[in-house]
Protein backbone atom coordinates (compact mmCIF):
# COMPACT_ATOMS: atom_id res chain seq x y z
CA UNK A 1 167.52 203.72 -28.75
CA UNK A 2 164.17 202.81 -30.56
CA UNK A 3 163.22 206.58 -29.93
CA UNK A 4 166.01 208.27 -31.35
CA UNK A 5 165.87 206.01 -34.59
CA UNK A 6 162.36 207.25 -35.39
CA UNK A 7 163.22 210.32 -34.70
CA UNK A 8 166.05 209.98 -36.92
CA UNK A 9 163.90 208.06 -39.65
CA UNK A 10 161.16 211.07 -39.67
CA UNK A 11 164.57 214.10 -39.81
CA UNK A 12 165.74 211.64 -43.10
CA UNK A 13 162.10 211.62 -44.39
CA UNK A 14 161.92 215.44 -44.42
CA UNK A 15 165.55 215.85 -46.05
CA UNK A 16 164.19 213.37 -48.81
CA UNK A 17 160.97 215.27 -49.13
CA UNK A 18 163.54 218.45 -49.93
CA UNK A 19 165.09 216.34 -52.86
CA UNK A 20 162.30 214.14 -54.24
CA UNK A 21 159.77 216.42 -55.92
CA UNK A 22 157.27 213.54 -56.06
CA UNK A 23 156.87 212.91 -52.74
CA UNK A 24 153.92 213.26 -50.48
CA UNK A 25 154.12 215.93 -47.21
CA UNK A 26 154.29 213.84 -43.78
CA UNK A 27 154.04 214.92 -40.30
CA UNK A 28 156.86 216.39 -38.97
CA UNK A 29 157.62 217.04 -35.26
CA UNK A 30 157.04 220.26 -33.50
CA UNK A 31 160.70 219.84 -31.60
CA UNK A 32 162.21 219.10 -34.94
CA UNK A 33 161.16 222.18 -36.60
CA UNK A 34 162.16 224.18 -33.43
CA UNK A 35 165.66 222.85 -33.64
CA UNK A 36 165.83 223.89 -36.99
CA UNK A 37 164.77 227.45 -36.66
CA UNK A 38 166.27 227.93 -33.88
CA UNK A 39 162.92 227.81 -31.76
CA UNK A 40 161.58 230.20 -34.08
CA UNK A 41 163.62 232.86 -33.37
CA UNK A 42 163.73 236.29 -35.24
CA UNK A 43 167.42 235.95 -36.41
CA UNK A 44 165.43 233.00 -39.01
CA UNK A 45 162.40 235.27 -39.63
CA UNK A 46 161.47 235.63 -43.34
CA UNK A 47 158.51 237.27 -43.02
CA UNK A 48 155.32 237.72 -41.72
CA UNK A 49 152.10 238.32 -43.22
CA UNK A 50 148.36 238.21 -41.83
CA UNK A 51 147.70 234.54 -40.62
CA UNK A 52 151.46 233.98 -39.03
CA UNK A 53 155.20 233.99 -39.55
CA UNK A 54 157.47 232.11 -41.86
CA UNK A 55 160.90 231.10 -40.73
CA UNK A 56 164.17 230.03 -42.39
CA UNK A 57 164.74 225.95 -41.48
CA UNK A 58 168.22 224.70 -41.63
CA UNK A 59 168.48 220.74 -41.75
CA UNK A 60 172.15 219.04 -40.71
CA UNK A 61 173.17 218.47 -44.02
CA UNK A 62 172.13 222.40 -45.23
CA UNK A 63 169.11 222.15 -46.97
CA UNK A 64 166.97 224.90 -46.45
CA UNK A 65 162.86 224.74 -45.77
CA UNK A 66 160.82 227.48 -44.94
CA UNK A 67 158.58 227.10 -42.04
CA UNK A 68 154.98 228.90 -41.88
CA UNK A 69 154.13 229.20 -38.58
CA UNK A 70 150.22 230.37 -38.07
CA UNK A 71 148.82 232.40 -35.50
CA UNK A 72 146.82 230.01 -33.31
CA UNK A 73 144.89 233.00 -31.73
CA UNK A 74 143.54 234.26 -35.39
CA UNK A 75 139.78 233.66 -36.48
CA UNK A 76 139.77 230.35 -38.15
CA UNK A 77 143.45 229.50 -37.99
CA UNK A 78 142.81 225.83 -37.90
CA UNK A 79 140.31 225.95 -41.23
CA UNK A 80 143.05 227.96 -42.91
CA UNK A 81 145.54 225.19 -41.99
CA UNK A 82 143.56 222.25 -42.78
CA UNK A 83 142.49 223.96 -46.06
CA UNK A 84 146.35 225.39 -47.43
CA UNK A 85 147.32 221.39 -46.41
CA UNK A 86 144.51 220.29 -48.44
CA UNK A 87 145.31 222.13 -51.46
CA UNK A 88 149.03 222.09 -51.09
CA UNK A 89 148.68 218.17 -51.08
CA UNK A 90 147.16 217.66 -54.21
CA UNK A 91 149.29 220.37 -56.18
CA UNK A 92 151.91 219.38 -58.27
CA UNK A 93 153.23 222.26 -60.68
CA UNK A 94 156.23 224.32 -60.90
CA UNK A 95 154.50 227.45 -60.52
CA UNK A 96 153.00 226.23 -57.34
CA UNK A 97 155.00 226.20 -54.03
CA UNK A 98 155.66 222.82 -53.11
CA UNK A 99 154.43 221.65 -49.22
CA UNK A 100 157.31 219.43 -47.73
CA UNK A 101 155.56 218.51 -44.83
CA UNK A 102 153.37 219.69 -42.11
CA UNK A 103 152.58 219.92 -38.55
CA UNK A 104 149.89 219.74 -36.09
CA UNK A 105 150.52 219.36 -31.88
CA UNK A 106 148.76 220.85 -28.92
CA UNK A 107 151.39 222.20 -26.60
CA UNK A 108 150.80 222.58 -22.96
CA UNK A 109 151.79 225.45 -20.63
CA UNK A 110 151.33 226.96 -17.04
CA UNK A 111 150.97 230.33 -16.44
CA UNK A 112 149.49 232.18 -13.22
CA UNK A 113 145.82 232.77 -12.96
CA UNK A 114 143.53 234.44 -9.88
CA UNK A 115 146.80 233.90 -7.93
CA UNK A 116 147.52 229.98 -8.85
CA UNK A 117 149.34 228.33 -11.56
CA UNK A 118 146.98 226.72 -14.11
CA UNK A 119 147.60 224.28 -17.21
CA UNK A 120 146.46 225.39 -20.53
CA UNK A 121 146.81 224.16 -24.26
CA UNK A 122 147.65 225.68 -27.47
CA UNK A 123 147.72 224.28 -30.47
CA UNK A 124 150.89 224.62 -33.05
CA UNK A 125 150.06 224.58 -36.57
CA UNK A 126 152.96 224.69 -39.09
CA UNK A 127 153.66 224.00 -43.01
CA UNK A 128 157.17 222.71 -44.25
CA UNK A 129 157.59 224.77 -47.84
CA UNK A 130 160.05 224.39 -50.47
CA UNK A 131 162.73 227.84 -49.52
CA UNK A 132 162.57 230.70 -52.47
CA UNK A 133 165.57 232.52 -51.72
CA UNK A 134 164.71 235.34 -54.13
CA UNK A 135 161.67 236.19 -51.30
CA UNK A 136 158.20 237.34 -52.84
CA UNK A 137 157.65 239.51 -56.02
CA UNK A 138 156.26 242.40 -53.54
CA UNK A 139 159.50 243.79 -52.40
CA UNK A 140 160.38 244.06 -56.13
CA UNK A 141 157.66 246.27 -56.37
CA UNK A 142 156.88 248.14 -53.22
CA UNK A 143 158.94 250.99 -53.76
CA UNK A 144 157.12 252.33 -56.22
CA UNK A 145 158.92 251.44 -59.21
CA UNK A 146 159.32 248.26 -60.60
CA UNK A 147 162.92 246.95 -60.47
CA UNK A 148 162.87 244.39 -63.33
CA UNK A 149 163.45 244.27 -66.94
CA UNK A 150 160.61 243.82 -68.98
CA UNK A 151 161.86 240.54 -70.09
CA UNK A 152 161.97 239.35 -66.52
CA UNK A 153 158.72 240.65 -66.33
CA UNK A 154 157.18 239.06 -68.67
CA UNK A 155 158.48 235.49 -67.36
CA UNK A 156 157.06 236.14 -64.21
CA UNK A 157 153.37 237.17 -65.52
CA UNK A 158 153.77 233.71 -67.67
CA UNK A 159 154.47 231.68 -64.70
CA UNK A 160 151.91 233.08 -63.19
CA UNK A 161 149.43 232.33 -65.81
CA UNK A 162 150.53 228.71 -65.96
CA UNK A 163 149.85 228.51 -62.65
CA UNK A 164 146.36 229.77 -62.85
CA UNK A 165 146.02 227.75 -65.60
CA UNK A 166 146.53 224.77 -63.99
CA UNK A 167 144.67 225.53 -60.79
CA UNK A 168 141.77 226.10 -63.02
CA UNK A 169 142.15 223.88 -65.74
CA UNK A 170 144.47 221.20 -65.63
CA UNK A 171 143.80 219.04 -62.48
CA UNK A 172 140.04 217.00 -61.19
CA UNK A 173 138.50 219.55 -59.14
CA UNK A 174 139.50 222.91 -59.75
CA UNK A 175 141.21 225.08 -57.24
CA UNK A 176 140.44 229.38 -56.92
CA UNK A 177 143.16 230.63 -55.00
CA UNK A 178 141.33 233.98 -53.98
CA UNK A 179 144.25 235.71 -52.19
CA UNK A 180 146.26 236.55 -55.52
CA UNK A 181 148.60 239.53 -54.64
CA UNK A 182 152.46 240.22 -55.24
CA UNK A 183 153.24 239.29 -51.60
CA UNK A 184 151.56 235.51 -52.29
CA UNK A 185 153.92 235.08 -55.59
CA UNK A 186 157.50 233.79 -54.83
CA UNK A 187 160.29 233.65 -56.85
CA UNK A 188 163.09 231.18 -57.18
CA UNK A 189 166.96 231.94 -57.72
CA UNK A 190 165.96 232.25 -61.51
CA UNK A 191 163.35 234.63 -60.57
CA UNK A 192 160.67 231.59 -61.85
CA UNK A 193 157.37 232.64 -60.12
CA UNK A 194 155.32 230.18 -57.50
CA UNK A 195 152.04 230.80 -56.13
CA UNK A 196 151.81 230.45 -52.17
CA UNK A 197 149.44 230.91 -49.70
CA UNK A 198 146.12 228.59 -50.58
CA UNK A 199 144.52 229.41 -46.74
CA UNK A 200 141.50 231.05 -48.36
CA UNK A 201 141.66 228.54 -51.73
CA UNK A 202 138.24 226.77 -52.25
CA UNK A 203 137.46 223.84 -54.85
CA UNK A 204 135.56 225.46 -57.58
CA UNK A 205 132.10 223.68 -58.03
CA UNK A 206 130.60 221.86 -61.40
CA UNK A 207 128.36 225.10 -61.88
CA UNK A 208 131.46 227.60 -62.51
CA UNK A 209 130.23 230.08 -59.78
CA UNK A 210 129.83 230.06 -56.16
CA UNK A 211 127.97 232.57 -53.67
CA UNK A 212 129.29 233.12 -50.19
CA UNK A 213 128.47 236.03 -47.59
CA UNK A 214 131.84 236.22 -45.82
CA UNK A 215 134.42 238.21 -48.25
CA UNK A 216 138.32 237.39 -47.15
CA UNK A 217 141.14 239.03 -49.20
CA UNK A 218 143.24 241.52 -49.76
CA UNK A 219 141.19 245.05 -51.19
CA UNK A 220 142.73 246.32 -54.12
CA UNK A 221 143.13 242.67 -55.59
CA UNK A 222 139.30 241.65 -55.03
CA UNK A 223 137.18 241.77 -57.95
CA UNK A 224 134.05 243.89 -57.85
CA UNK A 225 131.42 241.13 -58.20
CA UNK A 226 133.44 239.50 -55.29
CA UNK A 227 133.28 242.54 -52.70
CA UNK A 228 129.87 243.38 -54.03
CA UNK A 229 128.05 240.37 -54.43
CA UNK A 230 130.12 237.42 -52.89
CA UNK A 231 130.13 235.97 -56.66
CA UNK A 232 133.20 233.31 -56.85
CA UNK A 233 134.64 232.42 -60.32
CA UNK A 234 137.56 231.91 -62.10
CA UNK A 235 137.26 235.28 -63.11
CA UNK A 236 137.90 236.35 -59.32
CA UNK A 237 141.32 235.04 -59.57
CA UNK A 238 141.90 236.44 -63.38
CA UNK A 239 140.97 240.11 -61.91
CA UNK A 240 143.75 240.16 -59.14
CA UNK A 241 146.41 238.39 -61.86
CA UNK A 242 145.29 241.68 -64.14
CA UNK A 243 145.79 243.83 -61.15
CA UNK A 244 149.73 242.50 -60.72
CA UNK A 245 150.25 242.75 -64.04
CA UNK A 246 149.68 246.58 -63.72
CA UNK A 247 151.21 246.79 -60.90
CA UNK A 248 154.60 244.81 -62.29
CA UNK A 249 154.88 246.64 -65.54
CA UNK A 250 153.99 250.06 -64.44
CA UNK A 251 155.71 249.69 -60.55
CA UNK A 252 152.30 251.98 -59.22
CA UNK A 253 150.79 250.52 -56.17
CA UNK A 254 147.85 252.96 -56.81
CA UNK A 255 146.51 252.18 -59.87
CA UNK A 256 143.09 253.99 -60.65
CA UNK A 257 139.86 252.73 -60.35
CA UNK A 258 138.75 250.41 -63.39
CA UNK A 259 135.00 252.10 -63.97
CA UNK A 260 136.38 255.35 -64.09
CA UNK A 261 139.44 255.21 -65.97
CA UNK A 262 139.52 255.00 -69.84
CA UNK A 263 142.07 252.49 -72.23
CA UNK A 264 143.96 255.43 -72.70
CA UNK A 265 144.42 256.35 -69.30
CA UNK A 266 146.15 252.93 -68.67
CA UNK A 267 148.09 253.40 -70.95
CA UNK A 268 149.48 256.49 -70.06
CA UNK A 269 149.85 255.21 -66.43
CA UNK A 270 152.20 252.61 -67.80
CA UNK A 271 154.60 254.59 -70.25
């Protein structure tokens, strides 16, 4: 009986975590979030992107999480993890997905080896995030036209700037997200934009620029002095906002090359 009332007691504390916006993210079980998703099965897939899969999480009384499950066999899985539950703890802003609650448990196995059955261990590393039913602002945009208003389109650039803006200017120690693409933007049921995804995120130092020889990212939505030079600033994350921007308003995936395009060439790309 003691068993199933913390068990109980942790499913309440991640239904209140849904409701109560202030709240902190706590642990949640592995066999929880299975029963939820079904045991993570593709009927409650919402997507899948690079580091893992994100699942649709039904709790008894209907509220809805979504579950990012990562990739345990990916380079540097458990640094992404610790680092997006990092962040994601410490962010408070409604441009900013909100982290529920989050999991970490080594699961053991058998399976056959050199003829005879052998344990081994994997570890399961999952984030509980706030559910944005409206999915991510890159299927609004991947077919090559943009299928928004401008008016909606300018709300969501807005958001998006707030949220930058706060990430950068608004909290202690300053946060560059790094992976800024339409696929890491979500949008609510008012279309209301939220930045996700804060794996590759680093704290931004007192000196305004960092160095670093390893260059993670998405090309097309790195800045120059990033792929060329491994130079981090604000300005990293300002380039990839500009490149959304073009891509929102003029719905072209390939926009041209910034050195050897003039003003009016933009322009003409976007009318």
């Amino acid at each position: 009986m003691h068993g199933k009332s913390n068990k109980r007691r942790k499913h309440d504390n991640l239904e209140s975590q849904l409701q109560d916006q202030s709240s902190e993210a706590q642990a949640v079980s592995l066999n929880h979030l299975e029963k939820i998703t079904n045991n993570f099965s593709d009927e409650r897939l919402l997507g899948k992107g690079g580091t893992g899969f994100v699942y649709k999480g039904v709790e008894q009384s209907g509220e809805i999480i979504a579950v990012k499950r990562l990739m345990p066999s990916m380079v540097g899985a458990q640094s992404l993890f610790e680092n997006e539950v990092h962040h994601l703890m410490r962010l408070r802003h409604p441009n900013i997905v909100r982290l529920t609650g989050y999991c970490y448990e080594t699961k053991k196995f058998i399976l056959e080896y050199k003829g005879k059955n052998v344990f081994g261990e994997r570890p399961e590393m999952l984030l509980c995030l706030e559910y944005l039913p409206k999915g991510s602002l890159d299927g609004y945009i991947s077919d090559g036209s943009s299928q928004l208003d401008w008016h909606t389109c300018y709300k969501i650039i807005e958001g998006i700037c707030n949220g930058l803006h706060y990430l950068h200017e608004q909290i202690d120690k300053s946060v560059l997200h790094l992976d800024l693409k339409p696929a890491n933007v979500l949008l609510d049921n008012n279309l209301a934009p939220k930045l996700t995804d804060f794996g590759l995120s680093k704290l931004l130092d007192q000196y305004q620029t960092m160095f670093t020889p390893n260059r993670f990212g998405t090309l097309g939505y790195m800045a120059p002095e990033y792929i060329d030079e491994g130079t981090i600033t604000p300005k990293t994350d300002i380039f990839s906002f500009g490149v959304i921007i073009m891509e929102l308003i003029t719905g072209h995936r390939d926009y041209p090359s910034v050195a050897g395009t003039s003003s009016d060439g933009f322009i003409e790309l976007g009318t």
